[in-house]
PDB file of N, CA and C in Angstrom:
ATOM      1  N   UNK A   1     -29.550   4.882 -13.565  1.00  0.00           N
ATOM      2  CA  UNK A   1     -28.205   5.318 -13.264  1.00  0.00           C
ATOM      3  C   UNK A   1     -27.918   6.677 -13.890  1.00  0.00           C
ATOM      4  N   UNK A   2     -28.403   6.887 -14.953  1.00  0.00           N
ATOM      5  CA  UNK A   2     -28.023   8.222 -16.268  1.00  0.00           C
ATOM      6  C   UNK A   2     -29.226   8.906 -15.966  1.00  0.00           C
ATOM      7  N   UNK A   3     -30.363   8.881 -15.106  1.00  0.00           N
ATOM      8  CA  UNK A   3     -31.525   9.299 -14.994  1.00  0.00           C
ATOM      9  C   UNK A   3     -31.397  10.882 -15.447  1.00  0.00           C
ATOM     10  N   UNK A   4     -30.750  11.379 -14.266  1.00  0.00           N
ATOM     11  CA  UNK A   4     -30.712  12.835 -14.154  1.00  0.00           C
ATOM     12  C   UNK A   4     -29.329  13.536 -15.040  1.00  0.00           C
ATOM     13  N   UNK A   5     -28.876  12.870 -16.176  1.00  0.00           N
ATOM     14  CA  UNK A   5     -27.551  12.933 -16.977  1.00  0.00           C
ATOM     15  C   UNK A   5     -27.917  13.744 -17.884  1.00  0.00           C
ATOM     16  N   UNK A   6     -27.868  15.236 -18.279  1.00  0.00           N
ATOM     17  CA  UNK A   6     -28.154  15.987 -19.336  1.00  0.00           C
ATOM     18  C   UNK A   6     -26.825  15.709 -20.511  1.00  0.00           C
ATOM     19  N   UNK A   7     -27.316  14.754 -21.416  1.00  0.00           N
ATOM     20  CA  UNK A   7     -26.048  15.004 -22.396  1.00  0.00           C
ATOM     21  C   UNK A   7     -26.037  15.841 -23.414  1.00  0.00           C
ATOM     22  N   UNK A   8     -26.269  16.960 -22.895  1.00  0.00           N
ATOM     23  CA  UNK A   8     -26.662  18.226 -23.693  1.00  0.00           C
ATOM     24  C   UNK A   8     -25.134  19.259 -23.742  1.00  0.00           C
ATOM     25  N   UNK A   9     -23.997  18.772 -24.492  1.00  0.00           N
ATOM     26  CA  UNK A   9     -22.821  19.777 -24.286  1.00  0.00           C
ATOM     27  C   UNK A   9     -22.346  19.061 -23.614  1.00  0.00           C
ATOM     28  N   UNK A  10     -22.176  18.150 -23.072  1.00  0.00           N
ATOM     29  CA  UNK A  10     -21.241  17.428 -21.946  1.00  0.00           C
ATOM     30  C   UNK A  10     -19.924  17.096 -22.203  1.00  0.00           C
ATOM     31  N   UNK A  11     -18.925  17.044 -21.352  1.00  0.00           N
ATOM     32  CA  UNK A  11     -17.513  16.673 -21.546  1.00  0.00           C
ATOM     33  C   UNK A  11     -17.477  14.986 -20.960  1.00  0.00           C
ATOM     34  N   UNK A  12     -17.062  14.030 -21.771  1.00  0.00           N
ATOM     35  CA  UNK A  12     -16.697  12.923 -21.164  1.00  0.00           C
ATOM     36  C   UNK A  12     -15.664  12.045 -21.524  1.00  0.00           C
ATOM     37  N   UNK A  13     -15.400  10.784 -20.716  1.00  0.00           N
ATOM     38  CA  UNK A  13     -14.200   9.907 -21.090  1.00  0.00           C
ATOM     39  C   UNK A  13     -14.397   8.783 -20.910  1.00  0.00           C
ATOM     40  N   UNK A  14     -14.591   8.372 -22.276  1.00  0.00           N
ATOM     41  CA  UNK A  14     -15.464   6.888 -22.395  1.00  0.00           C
ATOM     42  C   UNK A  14     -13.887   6.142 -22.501  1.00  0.00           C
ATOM     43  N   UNK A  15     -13.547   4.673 -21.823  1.00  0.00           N
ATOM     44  CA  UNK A  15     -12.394   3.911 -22.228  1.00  0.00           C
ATOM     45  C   UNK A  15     -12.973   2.730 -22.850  1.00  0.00           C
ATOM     46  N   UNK A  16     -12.301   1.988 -23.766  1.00  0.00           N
ATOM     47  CA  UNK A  16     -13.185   1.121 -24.283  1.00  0.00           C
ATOM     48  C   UNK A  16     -11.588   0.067 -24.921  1.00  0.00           C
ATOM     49  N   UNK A  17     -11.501  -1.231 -24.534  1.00  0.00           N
ATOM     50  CA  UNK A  17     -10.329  -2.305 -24.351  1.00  0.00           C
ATOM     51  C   UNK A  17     -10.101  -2.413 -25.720  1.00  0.00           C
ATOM     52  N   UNK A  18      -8.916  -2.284 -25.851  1.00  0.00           N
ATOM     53  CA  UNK A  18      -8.392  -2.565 -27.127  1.00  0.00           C
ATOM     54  C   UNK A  18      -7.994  -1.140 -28.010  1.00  0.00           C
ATOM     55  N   UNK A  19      -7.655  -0.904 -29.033  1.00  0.00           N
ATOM     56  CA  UNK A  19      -6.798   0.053 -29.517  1.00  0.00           C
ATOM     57  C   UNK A  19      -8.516   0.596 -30.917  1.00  0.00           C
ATOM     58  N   UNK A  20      -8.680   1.792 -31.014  1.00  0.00           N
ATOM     59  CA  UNK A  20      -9.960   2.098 -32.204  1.00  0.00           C
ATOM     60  C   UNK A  20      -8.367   3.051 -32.753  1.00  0.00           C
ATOM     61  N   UNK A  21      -8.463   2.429 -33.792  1.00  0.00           N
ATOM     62  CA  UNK A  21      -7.614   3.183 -35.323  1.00  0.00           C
ATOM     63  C   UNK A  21      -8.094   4.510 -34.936  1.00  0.00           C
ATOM     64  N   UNK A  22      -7.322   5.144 -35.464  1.00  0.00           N
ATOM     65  CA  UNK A  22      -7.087   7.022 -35.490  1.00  0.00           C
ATOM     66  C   UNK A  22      -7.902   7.537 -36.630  1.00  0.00           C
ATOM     67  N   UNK A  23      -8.030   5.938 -37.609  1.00  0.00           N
ATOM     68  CA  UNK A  23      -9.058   6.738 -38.925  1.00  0.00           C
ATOM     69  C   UNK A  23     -10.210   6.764 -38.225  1.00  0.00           C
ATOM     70  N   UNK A  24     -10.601   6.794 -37.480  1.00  0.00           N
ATOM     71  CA  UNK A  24     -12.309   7.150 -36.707  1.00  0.00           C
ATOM     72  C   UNK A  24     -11.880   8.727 -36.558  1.00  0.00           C
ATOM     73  N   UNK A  25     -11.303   9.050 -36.590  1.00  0.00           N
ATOM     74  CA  UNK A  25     -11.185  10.488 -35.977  1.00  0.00           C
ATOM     75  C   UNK A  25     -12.217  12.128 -36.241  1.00  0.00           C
ATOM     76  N   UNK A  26     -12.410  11.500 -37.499  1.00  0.00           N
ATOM     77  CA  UNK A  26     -12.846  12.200 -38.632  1.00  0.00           C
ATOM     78  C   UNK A  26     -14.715  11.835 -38.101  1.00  0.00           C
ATOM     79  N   UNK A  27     -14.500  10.520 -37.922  1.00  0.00           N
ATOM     80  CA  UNK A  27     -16.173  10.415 -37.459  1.00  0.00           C
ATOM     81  C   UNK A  27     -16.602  10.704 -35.873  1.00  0.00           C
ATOM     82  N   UNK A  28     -15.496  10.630 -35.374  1.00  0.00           N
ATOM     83  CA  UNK A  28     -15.785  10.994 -33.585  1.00  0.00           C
ATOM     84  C   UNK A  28     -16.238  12.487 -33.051  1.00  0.00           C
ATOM     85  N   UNK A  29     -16.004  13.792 -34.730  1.00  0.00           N
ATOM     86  CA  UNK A  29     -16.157  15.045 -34.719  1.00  0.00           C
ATOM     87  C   UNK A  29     -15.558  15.542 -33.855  1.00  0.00           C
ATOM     88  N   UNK A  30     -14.201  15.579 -33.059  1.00  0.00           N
ATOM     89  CA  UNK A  30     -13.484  16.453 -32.418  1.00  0.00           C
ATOM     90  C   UNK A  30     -13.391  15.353 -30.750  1.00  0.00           C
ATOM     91  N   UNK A  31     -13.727  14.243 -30.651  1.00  0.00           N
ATOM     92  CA  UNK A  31     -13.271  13.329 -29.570  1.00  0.00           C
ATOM     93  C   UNK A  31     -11.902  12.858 -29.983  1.00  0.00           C
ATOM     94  N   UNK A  32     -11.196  12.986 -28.709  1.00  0.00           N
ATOM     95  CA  UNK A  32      -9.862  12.451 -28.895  1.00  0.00           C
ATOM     96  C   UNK A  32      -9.564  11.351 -28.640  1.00  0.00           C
ATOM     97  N   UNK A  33      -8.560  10.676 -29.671  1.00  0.00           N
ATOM     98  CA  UNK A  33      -8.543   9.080 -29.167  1.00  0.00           C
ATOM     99  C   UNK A  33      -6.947   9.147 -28.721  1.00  0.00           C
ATOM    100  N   UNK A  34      -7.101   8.663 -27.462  1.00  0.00           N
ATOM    101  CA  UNK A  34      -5.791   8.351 -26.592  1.00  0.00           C
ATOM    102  C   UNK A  34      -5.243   7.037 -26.745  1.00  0.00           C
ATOM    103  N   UNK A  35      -4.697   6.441 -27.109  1.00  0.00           N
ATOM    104  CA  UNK A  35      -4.453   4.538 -26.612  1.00  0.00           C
ATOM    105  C   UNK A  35      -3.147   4.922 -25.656  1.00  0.00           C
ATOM    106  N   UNK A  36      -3.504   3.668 -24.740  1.00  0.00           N
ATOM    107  CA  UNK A  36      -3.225   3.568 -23.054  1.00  0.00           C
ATOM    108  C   UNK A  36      -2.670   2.445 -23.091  1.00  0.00           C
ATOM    109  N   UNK A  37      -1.537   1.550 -22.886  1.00  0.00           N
ATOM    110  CA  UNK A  37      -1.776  -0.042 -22.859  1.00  0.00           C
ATOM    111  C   UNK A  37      -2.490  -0.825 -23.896  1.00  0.00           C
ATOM    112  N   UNK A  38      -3.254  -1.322 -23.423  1.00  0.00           N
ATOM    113  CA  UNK A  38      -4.567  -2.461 -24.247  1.00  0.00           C
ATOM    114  C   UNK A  38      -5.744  -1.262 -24.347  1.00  0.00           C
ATOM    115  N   UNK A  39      -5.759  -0.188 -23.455  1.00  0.00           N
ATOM    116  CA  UNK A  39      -7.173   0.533 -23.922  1.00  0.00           C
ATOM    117  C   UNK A  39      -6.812   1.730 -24.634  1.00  0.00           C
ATOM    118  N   UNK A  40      -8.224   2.023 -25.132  1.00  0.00           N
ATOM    119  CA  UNK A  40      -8.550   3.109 -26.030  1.00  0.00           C
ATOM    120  C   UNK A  40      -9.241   4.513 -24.944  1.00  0.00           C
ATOM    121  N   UNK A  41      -8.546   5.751 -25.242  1.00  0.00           N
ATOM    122  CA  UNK A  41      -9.906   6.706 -24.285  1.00  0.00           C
ATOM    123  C   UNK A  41     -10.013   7.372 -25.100  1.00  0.00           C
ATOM    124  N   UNK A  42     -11.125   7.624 -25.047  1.00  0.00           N
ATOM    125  CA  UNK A  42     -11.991   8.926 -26.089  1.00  0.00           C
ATOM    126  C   UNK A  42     -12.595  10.013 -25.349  1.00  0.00           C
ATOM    127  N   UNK A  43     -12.022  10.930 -25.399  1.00  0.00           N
ATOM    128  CA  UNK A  43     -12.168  12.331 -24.357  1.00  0.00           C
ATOM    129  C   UNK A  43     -12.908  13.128 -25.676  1.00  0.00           C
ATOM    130  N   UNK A  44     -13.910  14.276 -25.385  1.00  0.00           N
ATOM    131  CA  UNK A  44     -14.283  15.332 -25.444  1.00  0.00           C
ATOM    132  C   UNK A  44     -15.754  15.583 -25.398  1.00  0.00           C
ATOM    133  N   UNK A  45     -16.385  16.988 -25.930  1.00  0.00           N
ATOM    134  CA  UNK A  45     -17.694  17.152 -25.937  1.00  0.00           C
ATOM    135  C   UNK A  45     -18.843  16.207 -26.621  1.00  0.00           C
ATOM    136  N   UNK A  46     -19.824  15.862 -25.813  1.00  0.00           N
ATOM    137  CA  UNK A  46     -20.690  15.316 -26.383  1.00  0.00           C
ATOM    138  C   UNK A  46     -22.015  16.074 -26.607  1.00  0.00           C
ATOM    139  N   UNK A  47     -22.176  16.591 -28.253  1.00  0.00           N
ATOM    140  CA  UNK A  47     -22.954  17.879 -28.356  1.00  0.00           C
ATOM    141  C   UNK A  47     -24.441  17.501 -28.376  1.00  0.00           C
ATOM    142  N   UNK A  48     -25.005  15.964 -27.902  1.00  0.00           N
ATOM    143  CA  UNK A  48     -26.120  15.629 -27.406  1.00  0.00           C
ATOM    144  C   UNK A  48     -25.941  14.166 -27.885  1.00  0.00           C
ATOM    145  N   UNK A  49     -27.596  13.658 -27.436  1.00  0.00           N
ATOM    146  CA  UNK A  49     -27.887  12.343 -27.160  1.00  0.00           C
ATOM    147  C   UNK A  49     -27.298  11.406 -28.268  1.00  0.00           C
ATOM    148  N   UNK A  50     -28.148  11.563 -29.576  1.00  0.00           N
ATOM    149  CA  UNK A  50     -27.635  11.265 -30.958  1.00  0.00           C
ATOM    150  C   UNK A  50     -26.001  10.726 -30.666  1.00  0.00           C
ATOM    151  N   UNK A  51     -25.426  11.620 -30.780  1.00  0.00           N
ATOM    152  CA  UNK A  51     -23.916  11.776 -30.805  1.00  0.00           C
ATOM    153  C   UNK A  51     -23.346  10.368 -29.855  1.00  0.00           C
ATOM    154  N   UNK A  52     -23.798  10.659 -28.520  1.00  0.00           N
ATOM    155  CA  UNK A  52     -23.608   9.626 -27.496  1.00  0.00           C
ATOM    156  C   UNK A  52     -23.750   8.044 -27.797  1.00  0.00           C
ATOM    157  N   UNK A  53     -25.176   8.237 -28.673  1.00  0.00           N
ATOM    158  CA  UNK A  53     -25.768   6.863 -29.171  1.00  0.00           C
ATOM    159  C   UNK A  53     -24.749   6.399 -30.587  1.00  0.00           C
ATOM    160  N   UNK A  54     -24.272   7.495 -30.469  1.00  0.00           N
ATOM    161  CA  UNK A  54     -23.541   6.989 -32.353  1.00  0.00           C
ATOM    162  C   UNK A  54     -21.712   6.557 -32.265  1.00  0.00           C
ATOM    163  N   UNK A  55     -21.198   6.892 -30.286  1.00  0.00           N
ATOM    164  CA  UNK A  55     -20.360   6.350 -30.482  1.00  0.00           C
ATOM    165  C   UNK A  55     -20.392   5.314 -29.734  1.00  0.00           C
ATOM    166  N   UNK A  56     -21.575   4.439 -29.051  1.00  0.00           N
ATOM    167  CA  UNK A  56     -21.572   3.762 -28.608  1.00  0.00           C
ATOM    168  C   UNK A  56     -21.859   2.880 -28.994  1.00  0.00           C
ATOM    169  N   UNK A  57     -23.051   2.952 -30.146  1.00  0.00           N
ATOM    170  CA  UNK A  57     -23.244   1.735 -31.277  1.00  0.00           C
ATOM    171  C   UNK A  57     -21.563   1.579 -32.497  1.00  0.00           C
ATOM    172  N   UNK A  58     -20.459   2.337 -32.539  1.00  0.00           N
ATOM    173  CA  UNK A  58     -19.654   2.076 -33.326  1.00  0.00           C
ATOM    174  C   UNK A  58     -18.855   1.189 -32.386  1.00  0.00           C
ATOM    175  N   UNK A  59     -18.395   1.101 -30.806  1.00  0.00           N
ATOM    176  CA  UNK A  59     -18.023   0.535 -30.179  1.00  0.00           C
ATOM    177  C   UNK A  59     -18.424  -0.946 -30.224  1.00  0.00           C
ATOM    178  N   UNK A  60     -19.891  -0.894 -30.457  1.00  0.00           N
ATOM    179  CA  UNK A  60     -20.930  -2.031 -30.695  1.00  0.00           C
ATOM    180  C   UNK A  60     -20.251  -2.686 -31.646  1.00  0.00           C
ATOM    181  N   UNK A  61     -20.640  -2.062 -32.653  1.00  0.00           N
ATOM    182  CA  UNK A  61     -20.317  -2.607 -34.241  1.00  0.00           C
ATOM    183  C   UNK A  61     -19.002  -3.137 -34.518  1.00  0.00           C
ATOM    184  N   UNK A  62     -17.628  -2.616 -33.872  1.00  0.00           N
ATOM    185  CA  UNK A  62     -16.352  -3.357 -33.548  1.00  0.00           C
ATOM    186  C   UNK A  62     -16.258  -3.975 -33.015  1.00  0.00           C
ATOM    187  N   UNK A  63     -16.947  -3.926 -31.993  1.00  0.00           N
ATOM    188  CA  UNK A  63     -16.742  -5.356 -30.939  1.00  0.00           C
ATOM    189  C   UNK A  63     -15.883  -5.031 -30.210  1.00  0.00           C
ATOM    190  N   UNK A  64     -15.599  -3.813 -29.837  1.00  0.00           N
ATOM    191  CA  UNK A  64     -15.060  -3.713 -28.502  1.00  0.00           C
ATOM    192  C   UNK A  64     -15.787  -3.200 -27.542  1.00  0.00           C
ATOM    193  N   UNK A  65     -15.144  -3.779 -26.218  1.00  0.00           N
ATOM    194  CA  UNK A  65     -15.863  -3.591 -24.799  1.00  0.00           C
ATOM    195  C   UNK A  65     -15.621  -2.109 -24.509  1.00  0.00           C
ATOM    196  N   UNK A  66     -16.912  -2.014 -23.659  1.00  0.00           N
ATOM    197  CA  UNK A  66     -16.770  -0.978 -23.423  1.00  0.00           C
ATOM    198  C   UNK A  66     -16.457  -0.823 -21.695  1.00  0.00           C
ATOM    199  N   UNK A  67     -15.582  -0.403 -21.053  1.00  0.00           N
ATOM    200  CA  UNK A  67     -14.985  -0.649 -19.963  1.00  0.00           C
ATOM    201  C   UNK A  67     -15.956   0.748 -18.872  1.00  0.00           C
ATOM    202  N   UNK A  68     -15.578   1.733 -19.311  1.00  0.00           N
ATOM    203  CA  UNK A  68     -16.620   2.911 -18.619  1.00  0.00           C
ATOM    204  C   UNK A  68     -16.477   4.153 -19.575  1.00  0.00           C
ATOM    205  N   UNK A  69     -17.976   4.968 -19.049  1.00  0.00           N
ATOM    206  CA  UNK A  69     -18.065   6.136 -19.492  1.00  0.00           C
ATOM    207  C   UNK A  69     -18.776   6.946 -18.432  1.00  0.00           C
ATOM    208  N   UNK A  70     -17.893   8.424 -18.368  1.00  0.00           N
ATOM    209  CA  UNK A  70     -17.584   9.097 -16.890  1.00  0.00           C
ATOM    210  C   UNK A  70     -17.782  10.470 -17.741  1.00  0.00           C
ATOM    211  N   UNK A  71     -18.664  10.822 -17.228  1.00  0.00           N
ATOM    212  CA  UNK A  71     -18.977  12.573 -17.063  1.00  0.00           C
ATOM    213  C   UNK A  71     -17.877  13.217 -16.788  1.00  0.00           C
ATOM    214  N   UNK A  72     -17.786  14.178 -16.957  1.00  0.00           N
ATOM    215  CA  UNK A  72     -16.488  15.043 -16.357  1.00  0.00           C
ATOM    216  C   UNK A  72     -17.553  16.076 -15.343  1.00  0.00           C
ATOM    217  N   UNK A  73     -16.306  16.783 -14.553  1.00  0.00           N
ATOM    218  CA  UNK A  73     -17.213  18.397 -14.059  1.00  0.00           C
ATOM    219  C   UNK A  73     -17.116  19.255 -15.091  1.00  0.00           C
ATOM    220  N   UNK A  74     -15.836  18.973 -15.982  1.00  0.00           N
ATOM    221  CA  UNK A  74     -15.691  20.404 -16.359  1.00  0.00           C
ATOM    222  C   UNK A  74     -16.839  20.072 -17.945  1.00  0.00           C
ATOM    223  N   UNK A  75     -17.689  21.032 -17.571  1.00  0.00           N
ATOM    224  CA  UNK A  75     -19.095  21.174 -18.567  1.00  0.00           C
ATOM    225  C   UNK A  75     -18.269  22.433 -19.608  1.00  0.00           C
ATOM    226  N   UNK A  76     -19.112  22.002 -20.524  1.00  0.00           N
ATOM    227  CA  UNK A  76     -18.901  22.788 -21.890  1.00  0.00           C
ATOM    228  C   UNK A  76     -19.076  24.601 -21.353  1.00  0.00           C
ATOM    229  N   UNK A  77     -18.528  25.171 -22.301  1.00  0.00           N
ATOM    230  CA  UNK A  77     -18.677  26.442 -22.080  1.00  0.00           C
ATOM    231  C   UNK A  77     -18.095  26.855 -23.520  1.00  0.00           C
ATOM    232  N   UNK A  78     -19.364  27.740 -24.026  1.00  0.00           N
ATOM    233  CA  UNK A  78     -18.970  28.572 -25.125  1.00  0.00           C
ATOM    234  C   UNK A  78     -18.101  29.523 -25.593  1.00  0.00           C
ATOM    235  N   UNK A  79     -17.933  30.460 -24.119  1.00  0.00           N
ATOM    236  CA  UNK A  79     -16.807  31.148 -24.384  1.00  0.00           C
ATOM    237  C   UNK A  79     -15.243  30.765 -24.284  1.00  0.00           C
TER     238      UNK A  79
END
């Protein structure tokens, strides 16, 4: 499914059920946490794989579901 997915700089918006405390903030390095209702969204750059794997195992480790995670178009840009 992620075959051809460069998460190299990528912008995305993972939602994940239930509310993640605002004290993660500090560990998400610049992802924003939105709460929606019952869900959580976490918007911004993902500055590679590592990163990807490290907020998906904390999702793990709470025990919350993870509902989806969606690429954006709009790709990173330095300037």
């Amino acid at each position: 499914m992620f075959k051809n997915l460069n998460l190299s700089r990528m912008t995305c918006i993972i939602k994940i059920e239930g509310h993640l405390d605002k004290k993660w903030d500090d560990w998400l390095e610049g992802m924003e946490i939105i709460h929606e209702a019952d869900f959580t969204i976490l918007t911004g750059v993902v500055k590679d794989q590592a990163f990807m794997h490290g907020i998906l195992n904390l999702i793990r480790d709470l025990n919350l579901k993870l509902i989806s995670l969606n690429p954006t178009e709009e790709l990173y840009n330095k300037s």
